[in-house]
Protein backbone atom coordinates (compact mmCIF):
# COMPACT_ATOMS: atom_id res chain seq x y z
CA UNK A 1 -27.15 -7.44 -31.42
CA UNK A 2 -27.98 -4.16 -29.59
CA UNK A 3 -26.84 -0.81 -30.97
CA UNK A 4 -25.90 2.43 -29.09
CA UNK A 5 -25.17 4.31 -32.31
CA UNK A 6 -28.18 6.75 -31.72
CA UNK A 7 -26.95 7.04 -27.92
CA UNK A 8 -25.44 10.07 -26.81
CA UNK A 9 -21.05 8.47 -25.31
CA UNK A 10 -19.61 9.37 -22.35
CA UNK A 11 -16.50 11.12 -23.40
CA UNK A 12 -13.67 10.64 -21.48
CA UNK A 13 -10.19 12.33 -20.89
CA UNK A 14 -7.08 10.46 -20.22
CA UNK A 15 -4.33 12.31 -18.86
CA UNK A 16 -0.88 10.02 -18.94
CA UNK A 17 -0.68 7.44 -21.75
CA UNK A 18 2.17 5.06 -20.12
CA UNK A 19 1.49 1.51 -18.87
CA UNK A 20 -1.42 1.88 -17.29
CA UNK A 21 -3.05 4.74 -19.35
CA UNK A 22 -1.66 2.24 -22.75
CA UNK A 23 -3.73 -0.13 -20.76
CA UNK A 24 -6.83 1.72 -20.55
CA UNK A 25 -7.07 3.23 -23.99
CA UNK A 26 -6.48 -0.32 -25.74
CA UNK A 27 -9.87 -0.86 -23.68
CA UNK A 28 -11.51 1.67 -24.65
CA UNK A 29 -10.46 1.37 -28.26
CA UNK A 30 -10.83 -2.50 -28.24
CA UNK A 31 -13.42 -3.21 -26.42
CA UNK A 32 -16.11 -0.38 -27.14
CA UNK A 33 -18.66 -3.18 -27.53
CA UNK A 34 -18.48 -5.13 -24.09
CA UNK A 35 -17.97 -1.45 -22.56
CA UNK A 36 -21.34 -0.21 -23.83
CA UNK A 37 -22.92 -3.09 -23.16
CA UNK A 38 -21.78 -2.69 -19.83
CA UNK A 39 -22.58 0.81 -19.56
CA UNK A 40 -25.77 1.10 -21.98
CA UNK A 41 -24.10 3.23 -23.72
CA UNK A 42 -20.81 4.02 -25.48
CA UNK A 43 -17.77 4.97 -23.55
CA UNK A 44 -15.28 6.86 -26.49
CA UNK A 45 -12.01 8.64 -25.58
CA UNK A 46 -12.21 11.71 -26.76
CA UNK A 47 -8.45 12.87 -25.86
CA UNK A 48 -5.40 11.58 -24.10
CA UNK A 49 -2.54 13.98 -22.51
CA UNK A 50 1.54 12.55 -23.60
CA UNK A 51 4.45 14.40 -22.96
CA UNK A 52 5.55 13.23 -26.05
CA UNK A 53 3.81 12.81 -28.57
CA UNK A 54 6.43 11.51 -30.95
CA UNK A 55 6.96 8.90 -29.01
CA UNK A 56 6.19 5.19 -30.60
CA UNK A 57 3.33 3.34 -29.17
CA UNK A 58 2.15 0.15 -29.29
CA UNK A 59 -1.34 1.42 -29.91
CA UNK A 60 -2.89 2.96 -32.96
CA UNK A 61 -4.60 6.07 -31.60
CA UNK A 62 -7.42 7.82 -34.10
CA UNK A 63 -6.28 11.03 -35.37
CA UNK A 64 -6.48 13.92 -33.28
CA UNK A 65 -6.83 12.41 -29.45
CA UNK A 66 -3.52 12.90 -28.13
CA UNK A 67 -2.77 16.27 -26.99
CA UNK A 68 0.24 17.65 -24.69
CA UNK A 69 -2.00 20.48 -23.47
CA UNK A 70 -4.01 19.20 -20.38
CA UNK A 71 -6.87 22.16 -21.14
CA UNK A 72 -7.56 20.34 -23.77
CA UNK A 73 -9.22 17.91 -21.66
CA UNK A 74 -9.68 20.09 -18.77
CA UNK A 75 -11.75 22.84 -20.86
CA UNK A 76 -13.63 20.94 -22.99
CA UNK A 77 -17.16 20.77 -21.83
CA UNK A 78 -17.90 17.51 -23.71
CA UNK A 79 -15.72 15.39 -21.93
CA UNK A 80 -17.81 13.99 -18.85
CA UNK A 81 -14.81 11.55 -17.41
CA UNK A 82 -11.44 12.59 -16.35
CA UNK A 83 -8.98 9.41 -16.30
CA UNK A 84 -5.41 10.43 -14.24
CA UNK A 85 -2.57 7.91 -14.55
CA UNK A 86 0.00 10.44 -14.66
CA UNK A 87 1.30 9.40 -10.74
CA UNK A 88 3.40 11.82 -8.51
CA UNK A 89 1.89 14.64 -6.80
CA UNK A 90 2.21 17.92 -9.24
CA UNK A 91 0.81 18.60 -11.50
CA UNK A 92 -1.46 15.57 -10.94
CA UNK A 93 -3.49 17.18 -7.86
CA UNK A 94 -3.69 20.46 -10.11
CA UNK A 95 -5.30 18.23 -13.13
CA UNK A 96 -7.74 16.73 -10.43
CA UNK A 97 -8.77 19.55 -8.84
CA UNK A 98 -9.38 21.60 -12.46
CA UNK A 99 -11.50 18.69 -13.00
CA UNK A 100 -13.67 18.30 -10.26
CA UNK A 101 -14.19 22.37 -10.20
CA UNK A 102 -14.97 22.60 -13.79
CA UNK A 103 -17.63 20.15 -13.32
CA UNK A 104 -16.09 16.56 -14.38
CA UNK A 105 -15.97 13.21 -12.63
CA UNK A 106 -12.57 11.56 -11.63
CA UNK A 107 -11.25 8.40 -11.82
CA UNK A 108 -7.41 7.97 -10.34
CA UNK A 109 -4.83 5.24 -9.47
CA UNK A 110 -2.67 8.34 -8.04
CA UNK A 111 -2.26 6.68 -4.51
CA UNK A 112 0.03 9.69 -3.56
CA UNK A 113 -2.21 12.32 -4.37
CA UNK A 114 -5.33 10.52 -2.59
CA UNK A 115 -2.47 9.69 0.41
CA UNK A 116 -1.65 13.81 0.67
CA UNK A 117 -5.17 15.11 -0.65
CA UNK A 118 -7.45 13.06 -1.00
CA UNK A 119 -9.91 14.17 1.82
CA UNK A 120 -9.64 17.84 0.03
CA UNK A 121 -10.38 16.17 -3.20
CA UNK A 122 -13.40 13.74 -2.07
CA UNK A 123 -15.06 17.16 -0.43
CA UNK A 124 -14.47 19.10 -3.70
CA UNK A 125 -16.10 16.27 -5.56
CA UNK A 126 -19.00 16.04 -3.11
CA UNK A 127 -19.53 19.46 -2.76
CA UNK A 128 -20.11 19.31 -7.27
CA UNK A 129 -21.51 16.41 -6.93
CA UNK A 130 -19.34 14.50 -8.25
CA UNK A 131 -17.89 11.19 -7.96
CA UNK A 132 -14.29 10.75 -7.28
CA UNK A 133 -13.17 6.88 -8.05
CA UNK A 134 -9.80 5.84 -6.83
CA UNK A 135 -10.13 2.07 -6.37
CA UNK A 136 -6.82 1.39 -8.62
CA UNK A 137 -4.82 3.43 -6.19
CA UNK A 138 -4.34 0.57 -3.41
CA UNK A 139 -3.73 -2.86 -4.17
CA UNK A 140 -4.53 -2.56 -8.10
CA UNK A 141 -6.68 -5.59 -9.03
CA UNK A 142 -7.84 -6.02 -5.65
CA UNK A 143 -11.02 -4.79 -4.73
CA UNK A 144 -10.55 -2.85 -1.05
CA UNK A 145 -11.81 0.31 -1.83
CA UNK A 146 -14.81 -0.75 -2.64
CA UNK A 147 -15.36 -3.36 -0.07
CA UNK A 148 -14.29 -0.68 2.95
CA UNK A 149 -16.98 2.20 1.39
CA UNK A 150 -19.71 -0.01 0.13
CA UNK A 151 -19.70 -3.51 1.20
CA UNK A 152 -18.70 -3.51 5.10
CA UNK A 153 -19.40 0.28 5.14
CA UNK A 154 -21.63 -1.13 8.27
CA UNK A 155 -18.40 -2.44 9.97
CA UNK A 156 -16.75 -0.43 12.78
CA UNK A 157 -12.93 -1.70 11.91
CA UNK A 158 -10.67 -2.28 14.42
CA UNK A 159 -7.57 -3.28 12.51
CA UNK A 160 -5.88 -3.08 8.86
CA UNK A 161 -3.44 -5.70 8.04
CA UNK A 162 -1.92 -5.29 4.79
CA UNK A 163 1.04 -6.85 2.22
CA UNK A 164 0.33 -4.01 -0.22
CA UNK A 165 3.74 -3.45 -2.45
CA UNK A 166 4.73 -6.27 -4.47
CA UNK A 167 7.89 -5.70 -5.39
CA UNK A 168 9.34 -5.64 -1.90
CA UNK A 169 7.10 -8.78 -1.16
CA UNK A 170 8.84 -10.41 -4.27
CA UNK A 171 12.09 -9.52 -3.06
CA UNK A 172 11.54 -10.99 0.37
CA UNK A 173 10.25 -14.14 -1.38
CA UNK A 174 12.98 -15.16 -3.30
CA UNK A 175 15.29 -14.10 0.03
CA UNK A 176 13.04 -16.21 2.34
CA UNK A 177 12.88 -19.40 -0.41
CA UNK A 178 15.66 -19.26 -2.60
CA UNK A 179 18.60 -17.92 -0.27
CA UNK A 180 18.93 -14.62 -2.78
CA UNK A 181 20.43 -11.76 -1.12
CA UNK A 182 18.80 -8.27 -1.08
CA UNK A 183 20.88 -6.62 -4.28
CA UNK A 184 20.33 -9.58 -6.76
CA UNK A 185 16.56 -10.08 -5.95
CA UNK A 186 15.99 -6.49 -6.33
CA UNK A 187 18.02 -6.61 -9.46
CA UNK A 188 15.79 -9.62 -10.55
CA UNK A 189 12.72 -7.57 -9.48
CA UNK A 190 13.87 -4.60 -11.87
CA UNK A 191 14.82 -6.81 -15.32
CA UNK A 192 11.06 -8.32 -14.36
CA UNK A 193 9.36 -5.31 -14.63
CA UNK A 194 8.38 -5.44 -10.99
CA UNK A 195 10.57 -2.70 -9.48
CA UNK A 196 11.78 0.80 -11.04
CA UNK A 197 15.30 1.94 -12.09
CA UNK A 198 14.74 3.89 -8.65
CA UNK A 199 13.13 1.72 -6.71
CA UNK A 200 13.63 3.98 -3.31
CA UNK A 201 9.61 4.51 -3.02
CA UNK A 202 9.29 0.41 -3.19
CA UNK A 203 12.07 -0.75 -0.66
CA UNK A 204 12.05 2.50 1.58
CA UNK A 205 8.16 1.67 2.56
CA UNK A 206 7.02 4.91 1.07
CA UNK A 207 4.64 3.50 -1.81
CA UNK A 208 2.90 1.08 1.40
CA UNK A 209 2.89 4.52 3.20
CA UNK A 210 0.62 6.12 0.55
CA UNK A 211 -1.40 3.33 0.61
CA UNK A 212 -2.08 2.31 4.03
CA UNK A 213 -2.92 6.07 4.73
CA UNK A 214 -5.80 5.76 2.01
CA UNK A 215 -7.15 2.35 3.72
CA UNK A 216 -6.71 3.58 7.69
CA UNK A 217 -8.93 6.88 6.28
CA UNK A 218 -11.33 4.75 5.02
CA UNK A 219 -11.37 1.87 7.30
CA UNK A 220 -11.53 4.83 10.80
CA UNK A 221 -13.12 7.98 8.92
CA UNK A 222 -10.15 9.57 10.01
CA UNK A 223 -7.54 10.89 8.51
CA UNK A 224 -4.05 9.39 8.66
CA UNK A 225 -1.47 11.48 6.78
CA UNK A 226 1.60 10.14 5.52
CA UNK A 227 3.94 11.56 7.88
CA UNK A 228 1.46 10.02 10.59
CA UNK A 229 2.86 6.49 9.83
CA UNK A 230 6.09 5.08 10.50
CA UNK A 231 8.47 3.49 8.34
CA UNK A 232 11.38 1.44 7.72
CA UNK A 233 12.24 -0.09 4.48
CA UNK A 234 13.38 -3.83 3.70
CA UNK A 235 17.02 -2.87 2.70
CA UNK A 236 19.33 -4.23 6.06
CA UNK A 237 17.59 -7.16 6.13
CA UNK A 238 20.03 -10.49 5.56
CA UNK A 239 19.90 -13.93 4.73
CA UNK A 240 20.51 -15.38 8.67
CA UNK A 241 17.00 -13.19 9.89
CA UNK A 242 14.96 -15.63 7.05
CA UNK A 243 16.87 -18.44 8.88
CA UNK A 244 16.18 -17.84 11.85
CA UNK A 245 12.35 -16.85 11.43
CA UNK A 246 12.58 -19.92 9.22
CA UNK A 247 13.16 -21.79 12.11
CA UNK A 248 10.98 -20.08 14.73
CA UNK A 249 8.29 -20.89 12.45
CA UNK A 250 7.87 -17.27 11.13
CA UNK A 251 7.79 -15.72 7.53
CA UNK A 252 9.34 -11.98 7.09
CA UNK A 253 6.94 -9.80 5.44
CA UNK A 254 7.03 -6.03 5.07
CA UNK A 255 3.91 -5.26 6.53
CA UNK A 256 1.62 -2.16 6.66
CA UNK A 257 -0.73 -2.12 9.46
CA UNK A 258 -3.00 0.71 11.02
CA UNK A 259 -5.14 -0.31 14.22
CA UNK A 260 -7.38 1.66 16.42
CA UNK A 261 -7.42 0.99 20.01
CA UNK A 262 -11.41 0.91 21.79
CA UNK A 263 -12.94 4.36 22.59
CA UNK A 264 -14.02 5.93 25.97
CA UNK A 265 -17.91 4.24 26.61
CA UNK A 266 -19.66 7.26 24.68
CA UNK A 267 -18.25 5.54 21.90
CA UNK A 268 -15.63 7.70 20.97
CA UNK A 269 -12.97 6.81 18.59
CA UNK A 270 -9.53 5.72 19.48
CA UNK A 271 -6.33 6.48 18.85
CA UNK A 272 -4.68 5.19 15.95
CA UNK A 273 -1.47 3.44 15.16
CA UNK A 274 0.24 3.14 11.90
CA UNK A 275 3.73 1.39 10.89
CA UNK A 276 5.05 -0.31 7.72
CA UNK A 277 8.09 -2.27 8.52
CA UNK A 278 9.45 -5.80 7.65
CA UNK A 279 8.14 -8.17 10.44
CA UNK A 280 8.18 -11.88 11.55
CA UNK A 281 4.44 -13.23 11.36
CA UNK A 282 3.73 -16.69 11.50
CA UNK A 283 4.25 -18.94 8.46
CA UNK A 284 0.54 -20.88 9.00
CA UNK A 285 -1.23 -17.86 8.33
CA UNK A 286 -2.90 -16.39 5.51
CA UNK A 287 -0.48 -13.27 5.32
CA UNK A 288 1.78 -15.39 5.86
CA UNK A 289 1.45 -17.43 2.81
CA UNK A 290 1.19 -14.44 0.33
CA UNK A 291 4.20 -14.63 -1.76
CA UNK A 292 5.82 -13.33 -5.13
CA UNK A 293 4.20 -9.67 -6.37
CA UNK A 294 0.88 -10.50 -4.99
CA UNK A 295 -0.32 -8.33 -2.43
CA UNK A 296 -3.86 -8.78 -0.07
CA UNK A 297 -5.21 -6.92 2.66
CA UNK A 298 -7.37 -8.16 6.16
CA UNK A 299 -9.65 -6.04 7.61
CA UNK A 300 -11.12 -6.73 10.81
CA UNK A 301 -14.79 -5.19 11.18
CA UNK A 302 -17.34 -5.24 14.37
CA UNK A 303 -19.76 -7.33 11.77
CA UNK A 304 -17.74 -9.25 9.20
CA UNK A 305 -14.73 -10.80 11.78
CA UNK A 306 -11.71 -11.02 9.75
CA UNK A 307 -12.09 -10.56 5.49
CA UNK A 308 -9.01 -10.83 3.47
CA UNK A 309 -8.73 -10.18 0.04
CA UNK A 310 -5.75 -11.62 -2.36
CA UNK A 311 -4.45 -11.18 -6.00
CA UNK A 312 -2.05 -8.97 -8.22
CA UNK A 313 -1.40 -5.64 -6.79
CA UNK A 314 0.17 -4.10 -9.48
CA UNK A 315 1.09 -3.90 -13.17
CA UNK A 316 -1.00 -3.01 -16.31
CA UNK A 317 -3.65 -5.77 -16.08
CA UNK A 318 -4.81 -5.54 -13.01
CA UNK A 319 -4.61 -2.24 -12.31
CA UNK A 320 -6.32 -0.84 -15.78
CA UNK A 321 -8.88 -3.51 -14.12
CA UNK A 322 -9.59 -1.63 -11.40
CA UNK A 323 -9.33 2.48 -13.37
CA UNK A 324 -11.75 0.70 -16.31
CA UNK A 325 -13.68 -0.70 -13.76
CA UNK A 326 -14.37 2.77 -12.05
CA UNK A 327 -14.80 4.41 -14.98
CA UNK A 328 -17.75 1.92 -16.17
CA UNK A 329 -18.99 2.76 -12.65
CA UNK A 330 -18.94 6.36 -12.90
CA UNK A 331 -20.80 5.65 -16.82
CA UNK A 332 -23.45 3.68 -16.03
CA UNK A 333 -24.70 6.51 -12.79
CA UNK A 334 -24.42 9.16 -15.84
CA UNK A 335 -27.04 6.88 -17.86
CA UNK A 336 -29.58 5.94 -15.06
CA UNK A 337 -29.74 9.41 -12.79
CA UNK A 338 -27.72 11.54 -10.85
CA UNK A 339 -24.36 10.17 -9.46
CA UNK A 340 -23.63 8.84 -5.67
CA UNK A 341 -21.82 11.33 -4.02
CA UNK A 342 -18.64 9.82 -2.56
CA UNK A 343 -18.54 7.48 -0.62
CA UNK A 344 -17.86 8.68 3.57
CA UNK A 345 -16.30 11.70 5.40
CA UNK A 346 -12.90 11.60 6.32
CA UNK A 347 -12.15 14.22 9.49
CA UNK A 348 -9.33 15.76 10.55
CA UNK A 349 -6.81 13.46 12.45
CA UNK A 350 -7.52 12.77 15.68
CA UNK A 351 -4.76 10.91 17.92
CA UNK A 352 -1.67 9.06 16.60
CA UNK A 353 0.31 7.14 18.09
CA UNK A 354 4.04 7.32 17.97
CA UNK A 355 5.95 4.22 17.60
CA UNK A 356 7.66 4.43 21.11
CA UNK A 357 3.78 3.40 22.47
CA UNK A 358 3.91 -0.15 20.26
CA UNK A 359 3.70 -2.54 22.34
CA UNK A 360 4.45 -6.57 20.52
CA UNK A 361 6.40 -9.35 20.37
CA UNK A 362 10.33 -8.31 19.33
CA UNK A 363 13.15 -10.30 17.24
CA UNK A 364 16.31 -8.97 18.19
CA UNK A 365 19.73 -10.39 16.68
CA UNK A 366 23.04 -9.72 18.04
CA UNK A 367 27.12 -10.67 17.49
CA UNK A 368 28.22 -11.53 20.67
CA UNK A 369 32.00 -12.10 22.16
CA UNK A 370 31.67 -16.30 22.75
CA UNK A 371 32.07 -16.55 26.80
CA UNK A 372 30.49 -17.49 29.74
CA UNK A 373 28.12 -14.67 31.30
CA UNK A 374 27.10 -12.61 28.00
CA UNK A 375 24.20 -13.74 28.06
CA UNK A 376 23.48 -12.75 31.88
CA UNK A 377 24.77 -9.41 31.09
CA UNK A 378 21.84 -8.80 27.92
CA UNK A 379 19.32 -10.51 30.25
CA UNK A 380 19.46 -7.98 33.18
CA UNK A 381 19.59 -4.77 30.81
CA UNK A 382 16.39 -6.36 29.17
CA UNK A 383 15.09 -7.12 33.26
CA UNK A 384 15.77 -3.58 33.96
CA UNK A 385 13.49 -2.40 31.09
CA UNK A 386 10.37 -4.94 31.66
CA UNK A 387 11.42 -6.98 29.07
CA UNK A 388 10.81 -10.46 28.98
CA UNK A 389 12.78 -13.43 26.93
CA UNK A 390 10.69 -15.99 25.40
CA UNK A 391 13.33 -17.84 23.44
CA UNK A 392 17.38 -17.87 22.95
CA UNK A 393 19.14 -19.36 19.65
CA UNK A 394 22.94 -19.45 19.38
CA UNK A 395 24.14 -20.47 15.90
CA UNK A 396 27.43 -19.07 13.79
CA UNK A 397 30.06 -19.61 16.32
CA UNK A 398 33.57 -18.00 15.43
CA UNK A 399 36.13 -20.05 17.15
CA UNK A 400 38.71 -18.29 15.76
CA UNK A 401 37.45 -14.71 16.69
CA UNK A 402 36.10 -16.12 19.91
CA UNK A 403 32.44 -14.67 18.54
CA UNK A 404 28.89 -16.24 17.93
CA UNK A 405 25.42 -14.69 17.36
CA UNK A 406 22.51 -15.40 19.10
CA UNK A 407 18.90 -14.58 17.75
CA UNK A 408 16.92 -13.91 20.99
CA UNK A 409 12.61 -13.43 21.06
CA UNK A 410 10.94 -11.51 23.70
CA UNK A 411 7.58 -11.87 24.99
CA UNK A 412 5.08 -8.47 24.49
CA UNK A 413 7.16 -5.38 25.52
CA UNK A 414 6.77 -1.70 24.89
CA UNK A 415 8.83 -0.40 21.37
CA UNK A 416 10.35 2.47 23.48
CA UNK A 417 11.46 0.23 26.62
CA UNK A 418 13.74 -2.07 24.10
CA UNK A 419 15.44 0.76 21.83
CA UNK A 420 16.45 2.07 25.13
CA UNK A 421 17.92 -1.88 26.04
CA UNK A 422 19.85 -1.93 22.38
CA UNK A 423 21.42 1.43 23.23
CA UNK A 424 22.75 -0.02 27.13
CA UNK A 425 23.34 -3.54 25.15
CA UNK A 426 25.52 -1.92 22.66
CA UNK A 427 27.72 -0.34 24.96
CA UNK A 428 28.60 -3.50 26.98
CA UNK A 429 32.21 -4.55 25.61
CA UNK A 430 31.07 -8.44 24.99
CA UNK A 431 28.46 -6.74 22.30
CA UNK A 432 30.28 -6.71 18.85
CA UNK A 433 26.87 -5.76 16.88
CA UNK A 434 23.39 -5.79 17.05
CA UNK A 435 22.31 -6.87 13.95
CA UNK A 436 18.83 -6.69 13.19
CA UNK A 437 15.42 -5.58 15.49
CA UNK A 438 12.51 -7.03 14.01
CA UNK A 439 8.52 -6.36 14.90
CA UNK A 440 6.74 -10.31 15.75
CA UNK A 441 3.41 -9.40 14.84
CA UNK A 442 0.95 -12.62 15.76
């Protein structure tokens, strides 16, 4: 049996001991054995930042690592590896950048901080020489980072296409298979574990935001800022839109997708498009398939064609996976030579695309007053704005209040063209409500 006792460890700092950073220390302190032999050499955790230090833990921790002063770990010139699980932007970003400026390497599954700073972060790092690991921040378990800034780095990628939040995919599973409405799956989703008491980053789209900015600045070398993408959440969606999709042979998915159209022939780059919305996409397909809290992401690269990758996006296995993972990474370069530098260049944004340019496939659904000619009447506003109908369903006729609603599909037309039609249709007096717009994205 090999022995690393006369070998110098890596220390390592942990700052945040909850799930995740529980996660990683129980490896650390329970696997030190596999870990060296991974690395060559030990990997020991030298300290680990709590708020509370009181606090009971399911872990015995020796005596003196936890601290609730973060210069403890940022000062201390033995510790080589800086571990942040904390989440949330402040004091996070402060903790990284302390890090990478006082000479440390970084691993992270912050995917807001590497969403709002990450370029500044990656050129601090490179400019130490430094790496800067971050591979738990999208898609825990699942392997994208990597595979978009090592393994296709030769690709020039034309499209993201991503179900990257798994509570909000879990949610729309058990609406789309087990006729749950929105409050009790989400309330399901919460005593599971899989959502938060506030779960407004998860169904508002702004935890897909965060990570579909990392991938499209990775994927385009270009950065993509939050604020850059659009975004609608999962919350007005009801029970008929799964029915109706259902029965156009669609799944609803909350989707986050970033594309970039073809440059000018000197080969410059596109403009880019971002969104994260709910969306009809075909039930046959592979996105289409991926249900429950898994998440997966398809890239589509000038050399590969069309790669997806599938599995658990989130929770403490999979994503101490992918932090332990970087951090054996970021050990082994210590013990055979000077560290990569990280991984790509991410510039300064270039052109964005606002929503009002997307141009797809539309499912609109609407209450309608239950008479001859209503139908006309919707048909020429849509006529007037270019829009074309590909398929009408009437269903959930109201004798009694003289009402039904029809679910009506529209061939490719431009996102600006039909919220200008929904504002004209909603006006007409035979329009009681119009119930749901939904992206069809083939």
């Amino acid at each position: 049996m090999n022995s690393f006792s006369d070998n110098k460890p890596v220390n390592v700092g942990l700052l945040g001991l909850g799930v995740v950073g529980g996660g990683v220390a129980e490896a650390l302190l329970e696997q030190p054995h596999a870990i060296a032999g991974q690395v060559g050499r030990p990997v020991h955790l030298k300290k680990a930042l709590v708020r509370d230090p009181s606090r009971n833990r399911d872990l015995f921790l020796p005596p003196g690592v936890i601290t609730t002063n973060p210069e403890d770990i940022l000062a201390d010139p033995e510790i080589s590896v800086v571990v942040e699980v904390i989440g949330g932007e402040d004091p996070a970003a402060r903790y990284l950048e302390g890090a990478l400026a006082g000479g440390k390497h970084v691993v992270t599954a912050n995917k807001e901080v590497m969403a709002k700073r990450g370029p500044e972060l990656l050129s601090l790092a490179r400019e130490n020489g430094l790496n800067l690991l971050y591979e738990a921040s999208v898609g825990g378990g699942i392997p994208i980072i990597g595979c978009l800034s090592r393994e296709l780095a030769a690709n020039r990628f034309r499209s993201v296409r991503s179900i990257i939040n798994g509570t909000t995919n879990y949610i729309l599973t058990r609406m789309a298979n087990d006729h749950t409405d929105f409050s009790l799956a989400l309330a399901e989703a919460q005593e599971r574990g899989y959502a938060e008491a506030d779960p407004t980053n998860d169904v508002e789209g702004y935890d897909a935001v965060y990570k579909l900015s990392i991938l499209a600045g990775l994927a385009f070398q270009r950065r993509v800022a939050p604020q850059d993408i659009y975004r609608e959440g999962i919350g007005r969606l009801q029970l008929q839109d799964f029915r109706y999709a259902h029965e156009l042979g669609y799944a609803i998915k909350s989707l986050a997708i970033a594309t970039r159209e073809d440059g000018a022939d000197n080969g410059a780059d596109g403009a880019i498009q971002a969104r994260v919305y709910p969306a009809l996409i075909p039930q046959d397909t592979m996105l289409g398939k991926v249900d429950g809290v898994y998440n997966a992401v398809e890239v589509e690269g000038s050399l590969c064609g069309q790669v997806l990758i599938h599995g658990r996006g989130a929770g403490r296995g999979p994503t101490t996976s992918a932090v332990v993972g970087d951090l054996i990474e970021i050990a082994r370069n210590l013990q055979t030579g000077p560290c990569p530098l990280p991984a790509g260049t991410i510039e300064e944004s270039g052109s964005i695309r606002s929503i009002d340019d997307l141009v797809c496939k539309y499912f609109l659904r609407l209450n309608i007053a239950d008479r001859p000619g209503v139908l006309a009447q919707i048909a020429r506003i849509l006529g007037e704005q270019d829009i074309s109908i590909a398929s009408v369903l009437q269903k959930d006729a109201d004798p009694a209040a003289q009402t039904a609603e029809i679910v009506i599909t529209t061939h490719p037309a431009r996102e600006s063209s039909v919220q200008k039609s929904l504002k004209l249709a909603a006006e007409l007096e035979v329009v009681q409500e119009i119930n749901s717009l939904l992206r069809i994205e083939d």
